[in-house]
Protein backbone atom coordinates (compact mmCIF):
# COMPACT_ATOMS: atom_id res chain seq x y z
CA UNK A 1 0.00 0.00 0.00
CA UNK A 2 1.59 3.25 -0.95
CA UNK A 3 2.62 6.18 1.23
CA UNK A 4 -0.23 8.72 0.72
CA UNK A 5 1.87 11.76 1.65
CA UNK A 6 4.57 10.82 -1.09
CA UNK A 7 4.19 12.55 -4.31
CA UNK A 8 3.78 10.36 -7.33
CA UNK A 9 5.18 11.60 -10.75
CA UNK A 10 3.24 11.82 -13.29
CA UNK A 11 4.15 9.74 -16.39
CA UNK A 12 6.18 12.19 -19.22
CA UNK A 13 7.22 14.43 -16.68
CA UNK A 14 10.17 14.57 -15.15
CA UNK A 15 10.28 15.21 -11.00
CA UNK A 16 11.87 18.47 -9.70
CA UNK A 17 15.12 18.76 -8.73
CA UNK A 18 16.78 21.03 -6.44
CA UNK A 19 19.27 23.19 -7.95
CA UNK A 20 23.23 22.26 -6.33
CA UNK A 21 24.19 25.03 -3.98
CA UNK A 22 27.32 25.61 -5.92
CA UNK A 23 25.33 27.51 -8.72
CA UNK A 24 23.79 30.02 -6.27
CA UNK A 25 27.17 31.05 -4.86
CA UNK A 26 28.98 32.34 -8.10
CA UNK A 27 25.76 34.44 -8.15
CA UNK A 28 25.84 36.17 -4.61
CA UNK A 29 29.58 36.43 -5.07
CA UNK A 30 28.58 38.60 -8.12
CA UNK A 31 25.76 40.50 -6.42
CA UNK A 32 28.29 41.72 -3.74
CA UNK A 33 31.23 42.96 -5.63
CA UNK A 34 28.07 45.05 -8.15
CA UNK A 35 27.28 46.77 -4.54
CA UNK A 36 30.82 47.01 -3.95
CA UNK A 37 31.02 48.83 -7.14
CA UNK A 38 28.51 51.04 -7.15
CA UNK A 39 29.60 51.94 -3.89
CA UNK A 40 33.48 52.73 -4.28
CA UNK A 41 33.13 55.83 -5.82
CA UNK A 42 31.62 57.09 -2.51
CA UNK A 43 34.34 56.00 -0.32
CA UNK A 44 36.85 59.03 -0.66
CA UNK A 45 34.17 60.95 0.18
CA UNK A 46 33.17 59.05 2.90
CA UNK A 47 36.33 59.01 4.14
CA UNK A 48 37.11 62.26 3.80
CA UNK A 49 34.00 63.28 5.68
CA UNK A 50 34.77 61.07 8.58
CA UNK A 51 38.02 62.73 8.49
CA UNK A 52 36.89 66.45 8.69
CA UNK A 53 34.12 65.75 11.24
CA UNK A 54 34.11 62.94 13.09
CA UNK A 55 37.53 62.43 14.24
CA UNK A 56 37.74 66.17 15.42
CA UNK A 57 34.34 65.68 17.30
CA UNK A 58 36.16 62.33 19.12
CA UNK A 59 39.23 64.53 19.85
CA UNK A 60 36.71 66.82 21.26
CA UNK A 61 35.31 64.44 23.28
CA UNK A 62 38.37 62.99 24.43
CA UNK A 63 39.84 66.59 26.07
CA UNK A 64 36.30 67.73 27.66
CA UNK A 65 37.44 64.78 30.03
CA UNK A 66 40.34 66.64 31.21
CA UNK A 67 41.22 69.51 33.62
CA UNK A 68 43.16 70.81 30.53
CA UNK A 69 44.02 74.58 30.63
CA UNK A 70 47.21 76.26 28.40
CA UNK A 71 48.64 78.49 31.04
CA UNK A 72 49.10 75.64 33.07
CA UNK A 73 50.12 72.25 30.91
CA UNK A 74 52.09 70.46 33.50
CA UNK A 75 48.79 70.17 35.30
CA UNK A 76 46.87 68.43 33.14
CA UNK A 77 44.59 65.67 34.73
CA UNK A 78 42.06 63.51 33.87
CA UNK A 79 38.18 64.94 35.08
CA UNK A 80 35.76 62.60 33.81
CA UNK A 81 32.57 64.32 33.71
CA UNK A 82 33.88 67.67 35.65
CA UNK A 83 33.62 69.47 33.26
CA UNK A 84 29.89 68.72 31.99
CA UNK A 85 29.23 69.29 35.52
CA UNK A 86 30.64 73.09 35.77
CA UNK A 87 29.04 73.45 32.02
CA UNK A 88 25.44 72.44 33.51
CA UNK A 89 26.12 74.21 36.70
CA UNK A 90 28.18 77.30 36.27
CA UNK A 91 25.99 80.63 36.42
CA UNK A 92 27.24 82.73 33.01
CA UNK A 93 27.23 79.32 31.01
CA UNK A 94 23.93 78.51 32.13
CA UNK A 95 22.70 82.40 31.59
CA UNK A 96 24.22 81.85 27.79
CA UNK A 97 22.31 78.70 27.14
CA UNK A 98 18.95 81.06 28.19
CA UNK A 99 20.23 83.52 26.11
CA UNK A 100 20.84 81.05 22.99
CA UNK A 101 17.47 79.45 23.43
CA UNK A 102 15.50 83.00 23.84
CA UNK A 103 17.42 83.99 20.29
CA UNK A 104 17.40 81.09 18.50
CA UNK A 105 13.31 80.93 19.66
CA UNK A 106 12.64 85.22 19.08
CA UNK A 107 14.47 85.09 15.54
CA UNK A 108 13.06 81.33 14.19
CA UNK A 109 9.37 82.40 15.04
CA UNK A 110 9.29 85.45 13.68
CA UNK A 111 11.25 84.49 10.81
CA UNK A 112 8.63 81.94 10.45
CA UNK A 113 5.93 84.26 10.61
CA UNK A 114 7.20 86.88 8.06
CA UNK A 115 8.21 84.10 6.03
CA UNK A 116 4.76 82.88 5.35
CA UNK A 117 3.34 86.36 4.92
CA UNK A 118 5.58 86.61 2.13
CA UNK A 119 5.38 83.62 0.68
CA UNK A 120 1.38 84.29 0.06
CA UNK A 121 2.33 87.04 -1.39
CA UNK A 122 5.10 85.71 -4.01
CA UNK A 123 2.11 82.73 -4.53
CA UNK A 124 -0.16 85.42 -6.09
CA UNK A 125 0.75 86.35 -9.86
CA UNK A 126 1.57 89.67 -10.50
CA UNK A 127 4.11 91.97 -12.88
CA UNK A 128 7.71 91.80 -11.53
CA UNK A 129 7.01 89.00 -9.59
CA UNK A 130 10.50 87.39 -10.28
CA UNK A 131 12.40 90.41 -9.63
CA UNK A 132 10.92 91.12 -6.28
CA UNK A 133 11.60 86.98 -5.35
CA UNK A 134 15.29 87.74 -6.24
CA UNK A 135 15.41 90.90 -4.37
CA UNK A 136 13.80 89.02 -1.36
CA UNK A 137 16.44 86.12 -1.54
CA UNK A 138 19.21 88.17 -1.37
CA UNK A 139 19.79 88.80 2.40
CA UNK A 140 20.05 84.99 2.80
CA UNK A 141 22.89 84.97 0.33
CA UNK A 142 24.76 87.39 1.67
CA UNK A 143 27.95 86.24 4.06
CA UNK A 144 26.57 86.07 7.81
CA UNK A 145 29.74 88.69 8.91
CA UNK A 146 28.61 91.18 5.82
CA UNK A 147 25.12 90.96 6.84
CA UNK A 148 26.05 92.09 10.71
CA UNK A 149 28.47 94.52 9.69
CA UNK A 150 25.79 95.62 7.25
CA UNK A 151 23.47 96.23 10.22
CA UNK A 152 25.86 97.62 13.33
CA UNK A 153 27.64 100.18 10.76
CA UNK A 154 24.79 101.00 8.19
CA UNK A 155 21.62 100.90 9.85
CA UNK A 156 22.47 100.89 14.03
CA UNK A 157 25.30 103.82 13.84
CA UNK A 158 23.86 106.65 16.27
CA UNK A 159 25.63 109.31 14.41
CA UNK A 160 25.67 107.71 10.44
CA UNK A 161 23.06 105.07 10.43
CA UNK A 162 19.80 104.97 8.36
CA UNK A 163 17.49 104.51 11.33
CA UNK A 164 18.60 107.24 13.30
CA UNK A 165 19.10 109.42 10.39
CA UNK A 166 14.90 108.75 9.83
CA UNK A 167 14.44 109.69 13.07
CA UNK A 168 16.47 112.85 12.49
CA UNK A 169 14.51 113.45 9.76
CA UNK A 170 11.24 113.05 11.87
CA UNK A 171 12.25 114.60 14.44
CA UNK A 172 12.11 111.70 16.81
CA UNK A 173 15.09 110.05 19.33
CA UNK A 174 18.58 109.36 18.44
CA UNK A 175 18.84 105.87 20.42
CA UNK A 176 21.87 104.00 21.06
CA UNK A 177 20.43 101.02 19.24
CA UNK A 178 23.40 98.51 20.12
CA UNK A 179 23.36 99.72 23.66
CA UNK A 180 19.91 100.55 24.56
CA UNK A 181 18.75 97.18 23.26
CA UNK A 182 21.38 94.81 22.52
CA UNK A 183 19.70 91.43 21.81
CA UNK A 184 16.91 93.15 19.96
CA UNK A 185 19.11 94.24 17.86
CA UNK A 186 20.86 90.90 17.28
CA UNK A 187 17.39 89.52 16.67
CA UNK A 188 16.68 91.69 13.74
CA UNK A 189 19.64 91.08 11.92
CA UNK A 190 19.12 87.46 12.18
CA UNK A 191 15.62 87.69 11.10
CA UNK A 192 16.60 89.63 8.15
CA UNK A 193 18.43 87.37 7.27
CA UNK A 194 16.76 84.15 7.92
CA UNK A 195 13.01 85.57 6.60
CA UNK A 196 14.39 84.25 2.92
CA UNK A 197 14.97 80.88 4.12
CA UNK A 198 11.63 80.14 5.67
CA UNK A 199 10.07 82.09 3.04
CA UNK A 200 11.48 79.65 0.21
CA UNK A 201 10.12 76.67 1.91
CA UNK A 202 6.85 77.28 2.49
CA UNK A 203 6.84 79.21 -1.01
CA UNK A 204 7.65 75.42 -2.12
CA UNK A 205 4.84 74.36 0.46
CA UNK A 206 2.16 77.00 -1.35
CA UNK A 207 2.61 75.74 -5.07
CA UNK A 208 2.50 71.91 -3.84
CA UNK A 209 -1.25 72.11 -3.20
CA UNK A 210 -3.65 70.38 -4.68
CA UNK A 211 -5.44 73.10 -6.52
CA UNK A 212 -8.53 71.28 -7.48
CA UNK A 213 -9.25 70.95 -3.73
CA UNK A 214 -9.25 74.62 -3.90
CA UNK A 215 -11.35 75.07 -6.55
CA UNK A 216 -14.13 72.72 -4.96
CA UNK A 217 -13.95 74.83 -2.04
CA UNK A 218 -14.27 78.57 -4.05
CA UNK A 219 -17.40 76.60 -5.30
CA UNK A 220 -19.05 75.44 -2.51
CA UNK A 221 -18.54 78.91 -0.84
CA UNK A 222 -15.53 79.00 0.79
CA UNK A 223 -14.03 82.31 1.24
CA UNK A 224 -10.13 82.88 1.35
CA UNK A 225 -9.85 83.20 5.13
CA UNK A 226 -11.10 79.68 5.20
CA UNK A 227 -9.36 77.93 2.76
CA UNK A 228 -6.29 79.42 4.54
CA UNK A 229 -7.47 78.37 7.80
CA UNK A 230 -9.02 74.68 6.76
CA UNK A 231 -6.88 73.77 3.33
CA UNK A 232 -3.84 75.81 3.28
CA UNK A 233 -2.61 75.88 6.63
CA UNK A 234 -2.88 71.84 7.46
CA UNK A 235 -0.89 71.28 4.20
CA UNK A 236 1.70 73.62 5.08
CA UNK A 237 2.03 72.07 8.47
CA UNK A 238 5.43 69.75 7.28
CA UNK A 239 6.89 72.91 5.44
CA UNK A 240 6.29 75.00 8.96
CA UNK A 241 8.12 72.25 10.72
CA UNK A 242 10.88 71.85 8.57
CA UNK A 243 11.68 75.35 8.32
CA UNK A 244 11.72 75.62 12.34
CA UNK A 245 13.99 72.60 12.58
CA UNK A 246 16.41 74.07 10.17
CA UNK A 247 16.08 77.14 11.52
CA UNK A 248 16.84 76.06 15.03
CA UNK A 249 19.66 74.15 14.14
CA UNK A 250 21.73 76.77 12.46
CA UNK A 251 20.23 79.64 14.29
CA UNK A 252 21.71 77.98 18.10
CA UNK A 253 25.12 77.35 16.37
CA UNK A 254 24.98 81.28 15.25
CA UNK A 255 28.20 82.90 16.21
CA UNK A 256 28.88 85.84 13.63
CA UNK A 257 26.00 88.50 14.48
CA UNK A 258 27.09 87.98 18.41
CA UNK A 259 30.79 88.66 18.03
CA UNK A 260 30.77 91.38 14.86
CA UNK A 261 27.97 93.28 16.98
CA UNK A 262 28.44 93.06 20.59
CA UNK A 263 31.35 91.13 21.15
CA UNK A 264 28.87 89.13 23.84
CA UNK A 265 28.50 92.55 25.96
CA UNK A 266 25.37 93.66 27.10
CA UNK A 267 23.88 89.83 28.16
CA UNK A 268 24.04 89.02 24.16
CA UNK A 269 26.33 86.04 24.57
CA UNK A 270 24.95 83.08 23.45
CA UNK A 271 26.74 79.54 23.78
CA UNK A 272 28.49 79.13 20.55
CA UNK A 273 30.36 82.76 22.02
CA UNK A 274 30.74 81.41 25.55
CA UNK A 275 32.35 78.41 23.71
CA UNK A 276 34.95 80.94 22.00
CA UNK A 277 35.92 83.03 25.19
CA UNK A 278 36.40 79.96 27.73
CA UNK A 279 38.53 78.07 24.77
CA UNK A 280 40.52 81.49 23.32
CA UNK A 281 40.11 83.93 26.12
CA UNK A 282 40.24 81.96 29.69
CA UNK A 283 42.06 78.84 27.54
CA UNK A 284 40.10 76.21 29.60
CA UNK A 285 40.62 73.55 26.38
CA UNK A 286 38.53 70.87 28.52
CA UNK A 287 35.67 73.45 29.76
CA UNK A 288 35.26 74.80 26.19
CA UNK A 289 35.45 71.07 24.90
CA UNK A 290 32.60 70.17 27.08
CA UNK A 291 30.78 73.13 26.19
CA UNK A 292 31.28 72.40 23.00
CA UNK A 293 29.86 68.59 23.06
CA UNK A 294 26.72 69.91 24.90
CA UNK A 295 25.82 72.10 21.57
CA UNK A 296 26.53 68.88 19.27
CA UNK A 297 24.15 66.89 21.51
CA UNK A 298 21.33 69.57 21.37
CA UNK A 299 21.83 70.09 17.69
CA UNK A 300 21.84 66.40 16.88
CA UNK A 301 18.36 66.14 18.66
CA UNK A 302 16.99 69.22 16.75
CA UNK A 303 18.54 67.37 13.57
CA UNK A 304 16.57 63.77 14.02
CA UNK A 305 13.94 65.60 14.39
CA UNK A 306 14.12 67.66 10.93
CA UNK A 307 15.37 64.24 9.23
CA UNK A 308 12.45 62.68 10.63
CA UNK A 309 10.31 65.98 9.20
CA UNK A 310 11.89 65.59 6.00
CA UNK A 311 11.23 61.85 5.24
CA UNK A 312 7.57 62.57 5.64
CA UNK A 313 7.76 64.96 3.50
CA UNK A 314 8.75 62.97 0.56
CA UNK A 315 6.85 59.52 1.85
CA UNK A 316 3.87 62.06 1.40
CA UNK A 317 4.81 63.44 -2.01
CA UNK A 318 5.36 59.84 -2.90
CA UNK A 319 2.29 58.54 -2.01
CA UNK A 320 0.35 61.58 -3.64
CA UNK A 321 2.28 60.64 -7.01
């Protein structure tokens, strides 16, 4: 009596056999060295990038564990986490991180805010359109040491400047603008300069809506207040996080409007500044080191965040292809 379970050829065909695991090496053995080859052409760069920024970051790390200060070599020790310690705990360090985070949150919001004001206005079609986009962009392209100098010399200057030469003109106060109000005046430089940015991306944000939505909403009634409110505004939700996330991260690492304006007087000193005077000034190599690992850690949060941001982005656009 035959074995129910056991498969019984049928006549003229011939049964299956399994292929000899020698064949399918040859084959993997030729899948790997096509990765390997499309991938050699990125290895100087990756190299070179690991180079530039990594192993400086783990020499970094390596002297915020030491009681490490120039003016006194011979009494160099090992600290362990000392110096994270006096970072977290000393008063002026912990008044510049409060002064970084009030800047880098004053300048990104309102950048934000002017940015989107201006972007419905670019999204509208109207004559000289292109040149006033251009003319718009161009404070974000200028060099971030121009663009303070710009402002302290040109514009802030009590006895040359253009806003107290308006004020002349009106009649009004001749305020020490860099004196009287120090981070204010910070602020606005930055935002003039970082209104562009956040302008471009939610520009992008604007002409990626689905317009027929908008159309069946102008029919039904809709009036533009409320396709802002109820169409525009959830679509541009991604674009306003994005540009806040980018914004944040280079805005907290922002070291050129500080030290060409106030040279850090006047409360303005944010961390990235701290950083320079402990490491240049007081020559604390392991303070400033620690200091410096603190702003890498915050920024490399901000920055998962954004890439996190940005993959949505283009999972959405992906999906609505």
């Amino acid at each position: 009596m035959s074995n129910p379970t056991t498969a019984v050829p049928v006549s003229g065909q011939r049964p299956p056999t399994a292929a000899p695991a020698s064949v399918g090496r040859p084959m993997a053995t030729r899948n790997r060295a096509r990765e390997w080859a499309t991938r050699a052409p990125l290895l100087p760069a990756l190299i070179f990038l690991i180079v530039v920024t990594q192993l400086p970051f783990v020499a970094t790390l390596v002297i915020s564990l030491f009681d490490w200060n120039s003016f006194r070599p011979d009494r160099r020790a090992f600290a362990g986490l000392d110096n994270y310690k006096t970072v977290l705990s000393d008063a002026s360090l912990r008044e510049s991180i409060l002064t970084t985070v009030l800047l880098t949150a004053s300048v990104v919001i309102v950048s934000v805010v002017l940015g989107l004001l201006l972007a419905l206005l670019l999204d509208r079609k109207f004559r000289g359109r292109g040149l006033v986009r251009t003319m718009l962009i161009a404070p974000f392209l200028l060099v971030p040491v121009a663009s303070a100098l710009l402002w302290k010399h040109a514009l802030y200057n009590p006895e040359y400047g253009l806003f107290n030469g308006v004020l002349n003109w009106l009649g009004g106060p001749q305020p020490e603008w860099l004196t009287d109000t120090p981070l204010i005046a910070v602020e606005a430089s930055l935002i003039w300069q970082w209104t562009p940015f956040m302008m471009l991306i939610l520009l992008a944000g604007l002409q990626s809506r689905p317009l027929d939505m908008i159309e069946a909403a102008r029919l039904d009634g809709a009036g533009n207040w409320q396709i802002f409110r109820f169409l525009t505004l959830p679509h541009l939700r991604r674009y306003l996080e994005l540009g806040t996330l980018l914004g944040s991260i280079y805005i907290v690492q922002n070291f050129d409007a500080v030290f060409t304006m106030t040279r850090g007087g006047l409360n303005t000193a944010n961390l990235p500044y701290t950083i320079y005077e402990t490491f240049y000034n007081a020559h604390e190599y392991g303070l400033a080191s620690a200091a410096g690992v603190v702003v890498v850690i915050g920024t490399i949060i901000i920055a998962t965040f954004a890439l996190r941001v940005v993959s949505s982005l283009f999972r959405e656009e992906v999906s609505h292809a």
